[in-house]
Protein backbone atom coordinates (compact mmCIF):
# COMPACT_ATOMS: atom_id res chain seq x y z
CA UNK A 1 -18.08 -7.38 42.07
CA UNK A 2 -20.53 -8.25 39.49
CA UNK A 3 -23.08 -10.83 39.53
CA UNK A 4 -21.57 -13.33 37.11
CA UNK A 5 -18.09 -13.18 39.32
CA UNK A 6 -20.65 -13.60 42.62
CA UNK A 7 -21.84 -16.86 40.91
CA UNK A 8 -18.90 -18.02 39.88
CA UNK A 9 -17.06 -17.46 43.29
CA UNK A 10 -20.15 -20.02 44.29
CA UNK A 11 -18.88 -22.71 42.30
CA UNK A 12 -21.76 -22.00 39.27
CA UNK A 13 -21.19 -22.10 35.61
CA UNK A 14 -23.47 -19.37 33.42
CA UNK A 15 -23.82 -19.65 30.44
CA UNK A 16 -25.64 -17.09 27.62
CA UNK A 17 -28.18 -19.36 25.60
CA UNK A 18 -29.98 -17.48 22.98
CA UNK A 19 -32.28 -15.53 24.41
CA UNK A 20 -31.52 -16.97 28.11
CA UNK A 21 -28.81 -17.92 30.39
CA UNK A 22 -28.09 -21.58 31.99
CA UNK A 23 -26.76 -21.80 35.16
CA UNK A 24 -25.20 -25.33 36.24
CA UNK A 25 -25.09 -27.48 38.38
CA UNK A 26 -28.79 -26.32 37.77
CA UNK A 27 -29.68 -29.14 40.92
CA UNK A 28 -27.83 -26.58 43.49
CA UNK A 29 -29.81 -23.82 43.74
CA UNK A 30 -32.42 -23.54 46.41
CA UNK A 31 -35.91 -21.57 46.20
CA UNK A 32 -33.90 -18.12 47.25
CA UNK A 33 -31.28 -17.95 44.56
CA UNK A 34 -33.68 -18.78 41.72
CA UNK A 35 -35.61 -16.01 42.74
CA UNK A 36 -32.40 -13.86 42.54
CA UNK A 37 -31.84 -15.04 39.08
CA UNK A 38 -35.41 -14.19 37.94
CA UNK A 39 -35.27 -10.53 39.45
CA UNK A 40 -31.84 -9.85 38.14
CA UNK A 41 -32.59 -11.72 34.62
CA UNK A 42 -31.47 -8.16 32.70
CA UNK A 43 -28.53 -7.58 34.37
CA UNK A 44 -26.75 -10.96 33.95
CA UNK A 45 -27.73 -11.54 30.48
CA UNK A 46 -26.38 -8.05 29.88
CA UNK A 47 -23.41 -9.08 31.49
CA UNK A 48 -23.17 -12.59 29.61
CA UNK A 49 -24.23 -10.60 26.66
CA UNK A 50 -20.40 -7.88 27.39
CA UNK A 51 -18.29 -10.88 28.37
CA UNK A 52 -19.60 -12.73 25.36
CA UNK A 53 -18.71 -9.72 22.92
CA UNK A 54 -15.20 -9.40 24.75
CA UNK A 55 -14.36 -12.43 23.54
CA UNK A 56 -15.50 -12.16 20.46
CA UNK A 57 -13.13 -9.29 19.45
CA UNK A 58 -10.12 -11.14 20.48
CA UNK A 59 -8.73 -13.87 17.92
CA UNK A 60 -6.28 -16.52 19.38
CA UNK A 61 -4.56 -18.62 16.92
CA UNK A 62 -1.91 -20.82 17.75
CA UNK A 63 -1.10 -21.75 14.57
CA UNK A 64 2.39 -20.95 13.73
CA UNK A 65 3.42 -20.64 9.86
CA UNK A 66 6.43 -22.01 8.82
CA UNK A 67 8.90 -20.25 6.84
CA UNK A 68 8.01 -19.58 2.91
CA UNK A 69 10.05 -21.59 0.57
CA UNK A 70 12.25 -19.62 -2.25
CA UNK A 71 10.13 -19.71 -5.50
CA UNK A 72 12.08 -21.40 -8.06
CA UNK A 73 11.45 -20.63 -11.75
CA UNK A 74 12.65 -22.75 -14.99
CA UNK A 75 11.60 -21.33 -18.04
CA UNK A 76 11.57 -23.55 -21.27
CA UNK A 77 14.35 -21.95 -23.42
CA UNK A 78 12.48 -20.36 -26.19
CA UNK A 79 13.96 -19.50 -29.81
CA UNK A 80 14.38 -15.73 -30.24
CA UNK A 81 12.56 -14.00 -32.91
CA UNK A 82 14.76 -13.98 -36.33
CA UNK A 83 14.66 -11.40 -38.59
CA UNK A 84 14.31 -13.88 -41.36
CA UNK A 85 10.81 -14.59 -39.81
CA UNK A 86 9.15 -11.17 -40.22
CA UNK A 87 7.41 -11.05 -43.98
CA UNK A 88 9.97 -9.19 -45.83
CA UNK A 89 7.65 -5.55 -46.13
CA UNK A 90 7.68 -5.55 -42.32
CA UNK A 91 11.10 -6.06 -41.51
CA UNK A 92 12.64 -2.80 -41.46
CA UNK A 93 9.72 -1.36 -39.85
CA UNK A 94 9.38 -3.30 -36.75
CA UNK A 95 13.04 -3.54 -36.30
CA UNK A 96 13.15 0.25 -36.03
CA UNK A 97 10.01 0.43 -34.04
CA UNK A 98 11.79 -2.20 -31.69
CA UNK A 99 15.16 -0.66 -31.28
CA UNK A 100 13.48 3.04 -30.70
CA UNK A 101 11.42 1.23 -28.34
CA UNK A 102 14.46 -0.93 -26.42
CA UNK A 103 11.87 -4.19 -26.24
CA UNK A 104 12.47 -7.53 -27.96
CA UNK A 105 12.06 -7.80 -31.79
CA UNK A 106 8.67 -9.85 -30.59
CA UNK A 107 6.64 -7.36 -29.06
CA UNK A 108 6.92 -5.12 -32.22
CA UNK A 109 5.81 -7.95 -34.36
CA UNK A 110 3.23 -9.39 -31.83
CA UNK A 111 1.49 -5.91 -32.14
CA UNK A 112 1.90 -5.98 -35.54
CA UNK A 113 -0.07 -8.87 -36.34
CA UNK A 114 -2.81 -7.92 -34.07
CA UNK A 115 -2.88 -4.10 -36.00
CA UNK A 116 -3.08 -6.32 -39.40
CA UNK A 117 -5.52 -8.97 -38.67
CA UNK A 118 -7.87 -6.12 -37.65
CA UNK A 119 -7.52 -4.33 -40.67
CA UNK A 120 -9.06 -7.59 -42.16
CA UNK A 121 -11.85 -7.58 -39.76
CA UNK A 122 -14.88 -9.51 -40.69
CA UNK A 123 -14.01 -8.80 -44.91
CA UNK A 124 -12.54 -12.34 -44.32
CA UNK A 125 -14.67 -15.26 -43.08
CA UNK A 126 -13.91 -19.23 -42.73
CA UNK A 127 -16.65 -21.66 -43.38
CA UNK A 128 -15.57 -25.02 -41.53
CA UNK A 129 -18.53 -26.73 -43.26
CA UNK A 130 -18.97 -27.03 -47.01
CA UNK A 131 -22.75 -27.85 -46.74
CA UNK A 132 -23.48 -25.48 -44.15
CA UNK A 133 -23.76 -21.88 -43.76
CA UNK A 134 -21.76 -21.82 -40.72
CA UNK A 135 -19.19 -19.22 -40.76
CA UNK A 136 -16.43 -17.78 -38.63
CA UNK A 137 -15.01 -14.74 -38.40
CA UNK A 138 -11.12 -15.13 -36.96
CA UNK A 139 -10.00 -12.40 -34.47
CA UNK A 140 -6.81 -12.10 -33.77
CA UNK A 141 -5.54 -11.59 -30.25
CA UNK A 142 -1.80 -10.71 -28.98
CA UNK A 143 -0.50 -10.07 -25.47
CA UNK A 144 3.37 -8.84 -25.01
CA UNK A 145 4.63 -10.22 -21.53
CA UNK A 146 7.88 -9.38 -20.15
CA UNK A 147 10.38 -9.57 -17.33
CA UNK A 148 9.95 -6.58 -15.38
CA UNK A 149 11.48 -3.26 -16.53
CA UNK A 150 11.29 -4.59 -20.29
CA UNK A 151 9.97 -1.25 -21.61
CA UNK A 152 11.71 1.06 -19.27
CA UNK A 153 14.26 2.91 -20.86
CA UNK A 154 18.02 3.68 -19.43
């Protein structure tokens, strides 16, 4: 039996305390059992020190999750991409490049923009101000997002 259970079998509570123990009710112990606790300091604080690290290893929660909700999605209904759209000297190239591909008319035209506006690059610059020499250079950026398995071919 070790010395903590001893104590505790005698009605004390110990406790680890930074660098020390506390023992209570503190009021209890005569001259011969403090003397015990002084010569046997290392071995009850290692023992707090075990207990104390048992404990910390084990999580209890008793939290209890409740079951996840179905995710609902409602998409805004969003016009297709019209032929009619694309600038006449694109049109039968991205509508090949799309049906080779098996995407959506957009992607192929999304891309397409991008590829063009870089081919301006910085030859083209807007000045916002009349009177001022501030100048921007427009980038154009694209992303192509899909339902899952857009690309994949059958």
């Amino acid at each position: 039996m070790s010395l903590l259970e001893k104590m505790r079998i005698k009605g004390f509570t110990v406790a680890l305390s930074d660098d020390d123990f506390n023992v209570t009710p503190y009021e209890q112990l005569d001259k011969p059992q403090l003397e015990f606790l002084k010569s046997h300091r290392t071995e009850i604080m290692r023992e707090l020190r075990q207990e104390q690290s048992a404990n910390d290893d084990y999580h209890y929660c008793d939290f209890e999750w409740e079951s996840p909700n179905d995710i609902e999605s409602q998409l805004p209904a969003v016009q297709s991409l019209q032929a009619e759209m694309i600038p006449e000297p694109f049109r039968a190239w991205l509508a090949d490049v799309s049906h080779r591909m098996q995407t959506p008319g957009d992607f192929a035209a999304v891309s397409s923009i991008v590829i063009v506006g870089s081919l301006i690059g910085a030859g083209c610059s807007i000045k916002p101000k009349r009177l001022d020499d501030w100048e921007v250079i427009p980038n154009v950026w694209g992303a192509c997002i899909g339902r899952p398995s857009t690309t994949n071919r059958k």
